[in-house]
C-alpha atoms as a PDB file:
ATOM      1  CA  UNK A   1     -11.257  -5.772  22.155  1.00  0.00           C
ATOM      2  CA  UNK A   2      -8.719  -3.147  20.905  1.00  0.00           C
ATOM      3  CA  UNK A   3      -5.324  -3.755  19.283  1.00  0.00           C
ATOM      4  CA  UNK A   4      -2.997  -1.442  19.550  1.00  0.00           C
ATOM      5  CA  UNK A   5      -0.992   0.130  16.479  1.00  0.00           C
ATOM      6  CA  UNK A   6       1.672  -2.143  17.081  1.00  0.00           C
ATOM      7  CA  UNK A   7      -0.262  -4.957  16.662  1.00  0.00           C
ATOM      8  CA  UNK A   8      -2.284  -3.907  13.483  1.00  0.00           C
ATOM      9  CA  UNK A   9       1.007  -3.401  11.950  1.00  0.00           C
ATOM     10  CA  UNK A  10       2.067  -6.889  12.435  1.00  0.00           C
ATOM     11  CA  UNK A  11      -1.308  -8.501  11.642  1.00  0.00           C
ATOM     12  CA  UNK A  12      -1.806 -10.368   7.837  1.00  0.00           C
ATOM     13  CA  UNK A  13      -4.709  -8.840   6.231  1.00  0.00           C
ATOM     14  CA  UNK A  14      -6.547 -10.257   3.358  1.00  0.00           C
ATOM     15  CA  UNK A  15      -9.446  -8.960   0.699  1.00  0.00           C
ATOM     16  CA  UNK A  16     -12.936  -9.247   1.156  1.00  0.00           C
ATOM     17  CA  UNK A  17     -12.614 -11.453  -2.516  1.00  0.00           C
ATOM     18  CA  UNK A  18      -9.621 -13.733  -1.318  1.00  0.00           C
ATOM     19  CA  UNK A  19     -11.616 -14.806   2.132  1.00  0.00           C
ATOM     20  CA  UNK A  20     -14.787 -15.559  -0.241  1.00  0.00           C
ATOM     21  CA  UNK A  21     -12.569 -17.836  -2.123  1.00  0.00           C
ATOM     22  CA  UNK A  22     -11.001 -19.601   0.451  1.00  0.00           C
ATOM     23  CA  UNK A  23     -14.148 -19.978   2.408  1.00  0.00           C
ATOM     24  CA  UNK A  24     -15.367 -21.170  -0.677  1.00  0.00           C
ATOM     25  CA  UNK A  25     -18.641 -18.376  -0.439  1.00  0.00           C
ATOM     26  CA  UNK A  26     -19.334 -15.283  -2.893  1.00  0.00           C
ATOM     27  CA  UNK A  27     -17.742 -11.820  -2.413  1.00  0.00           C
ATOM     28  CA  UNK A  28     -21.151 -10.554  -1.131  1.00  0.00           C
ATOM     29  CA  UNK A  29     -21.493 -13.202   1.800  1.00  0.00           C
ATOM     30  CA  UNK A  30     -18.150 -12.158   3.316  1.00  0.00           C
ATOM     31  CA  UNK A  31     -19.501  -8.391   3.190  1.00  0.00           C
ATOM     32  CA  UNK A  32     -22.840  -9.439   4.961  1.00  0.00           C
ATOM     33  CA  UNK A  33     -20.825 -11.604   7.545  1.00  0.00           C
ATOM     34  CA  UNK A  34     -19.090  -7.708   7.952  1.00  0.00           C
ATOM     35  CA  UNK A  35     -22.107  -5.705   7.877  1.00  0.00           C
ATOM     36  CA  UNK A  36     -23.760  -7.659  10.443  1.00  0.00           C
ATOM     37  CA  UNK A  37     -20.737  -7.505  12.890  1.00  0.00           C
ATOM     38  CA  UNK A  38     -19.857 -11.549  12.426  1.00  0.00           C
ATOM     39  CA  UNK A  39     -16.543 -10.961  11.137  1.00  0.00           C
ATOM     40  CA  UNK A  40     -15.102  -7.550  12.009  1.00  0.00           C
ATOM     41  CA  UNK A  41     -13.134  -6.227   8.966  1.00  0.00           C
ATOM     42  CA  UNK A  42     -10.806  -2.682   8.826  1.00  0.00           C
ATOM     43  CA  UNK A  43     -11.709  -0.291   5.699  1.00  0.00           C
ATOM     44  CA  UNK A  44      -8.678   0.996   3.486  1.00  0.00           C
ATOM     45  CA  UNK A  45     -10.173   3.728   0.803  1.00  0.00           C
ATOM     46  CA  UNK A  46     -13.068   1.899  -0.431  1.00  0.00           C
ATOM     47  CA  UNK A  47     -12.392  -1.775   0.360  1.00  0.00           C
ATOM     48  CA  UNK A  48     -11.988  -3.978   3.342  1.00  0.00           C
ATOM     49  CA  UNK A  49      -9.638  -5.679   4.677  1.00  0.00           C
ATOM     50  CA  UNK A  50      -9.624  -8.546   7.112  1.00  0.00           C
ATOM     51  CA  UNK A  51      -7.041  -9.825   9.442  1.00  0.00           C
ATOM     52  CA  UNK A  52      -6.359 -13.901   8.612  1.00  0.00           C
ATOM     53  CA  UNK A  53      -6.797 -14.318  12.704  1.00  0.00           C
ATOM     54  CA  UNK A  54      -9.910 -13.355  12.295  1.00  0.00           C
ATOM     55  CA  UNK A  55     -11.072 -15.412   9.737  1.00  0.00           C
ATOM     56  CA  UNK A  56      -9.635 -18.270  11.487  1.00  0.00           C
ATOM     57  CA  UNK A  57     -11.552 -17.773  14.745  1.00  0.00           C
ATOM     58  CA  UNK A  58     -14.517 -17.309  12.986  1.00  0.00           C
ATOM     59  CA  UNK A  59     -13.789 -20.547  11.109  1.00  0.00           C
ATOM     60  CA  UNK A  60     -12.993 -22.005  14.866  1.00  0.00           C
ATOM     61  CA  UNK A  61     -16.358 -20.960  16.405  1.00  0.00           C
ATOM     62  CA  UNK A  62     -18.313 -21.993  13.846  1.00  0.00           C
ATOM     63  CA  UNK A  63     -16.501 -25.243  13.352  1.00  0.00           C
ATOM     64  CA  UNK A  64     -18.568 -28.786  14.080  1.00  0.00           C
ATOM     65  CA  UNK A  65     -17.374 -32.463  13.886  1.00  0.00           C
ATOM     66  CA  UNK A  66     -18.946 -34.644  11.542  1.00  0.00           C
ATOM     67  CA  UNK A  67     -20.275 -38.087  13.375  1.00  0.00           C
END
């Protein structure tokens, strides 16, 4: 899937070290989950950044019920 400029531009982006915290992992799990194409991630300079929808659909996909 492509996005469009437009769409980039409007898009929430967060750092490789906040999405570790609030998934609760270490820095270097979220840049495995990137390296191995499981969360797709946009490099600024020498970080990453990743747009909050995709977190949450990853979240989504990988997301069970208890019981």
């Amino acid at each position: 899937m492509h996005l469009s400029t437009i769409e980039y531009a409007k898009a929430r982006f967060s750092t490789v070290a906040e999405v570790a915290r609030a998934l609760r992992v270490s820095n270097m799990t979220v840049y495995r989950l990137i390296s191995s194409g499981q969360l797709p991630a946009v490099r600024v300079g020498k970080s990453y950044r990743l747009r909050d929808e995709d977190v949450d659909r990853y979240l989504a996909e990988r997301f069970t019920e208890a019981g």
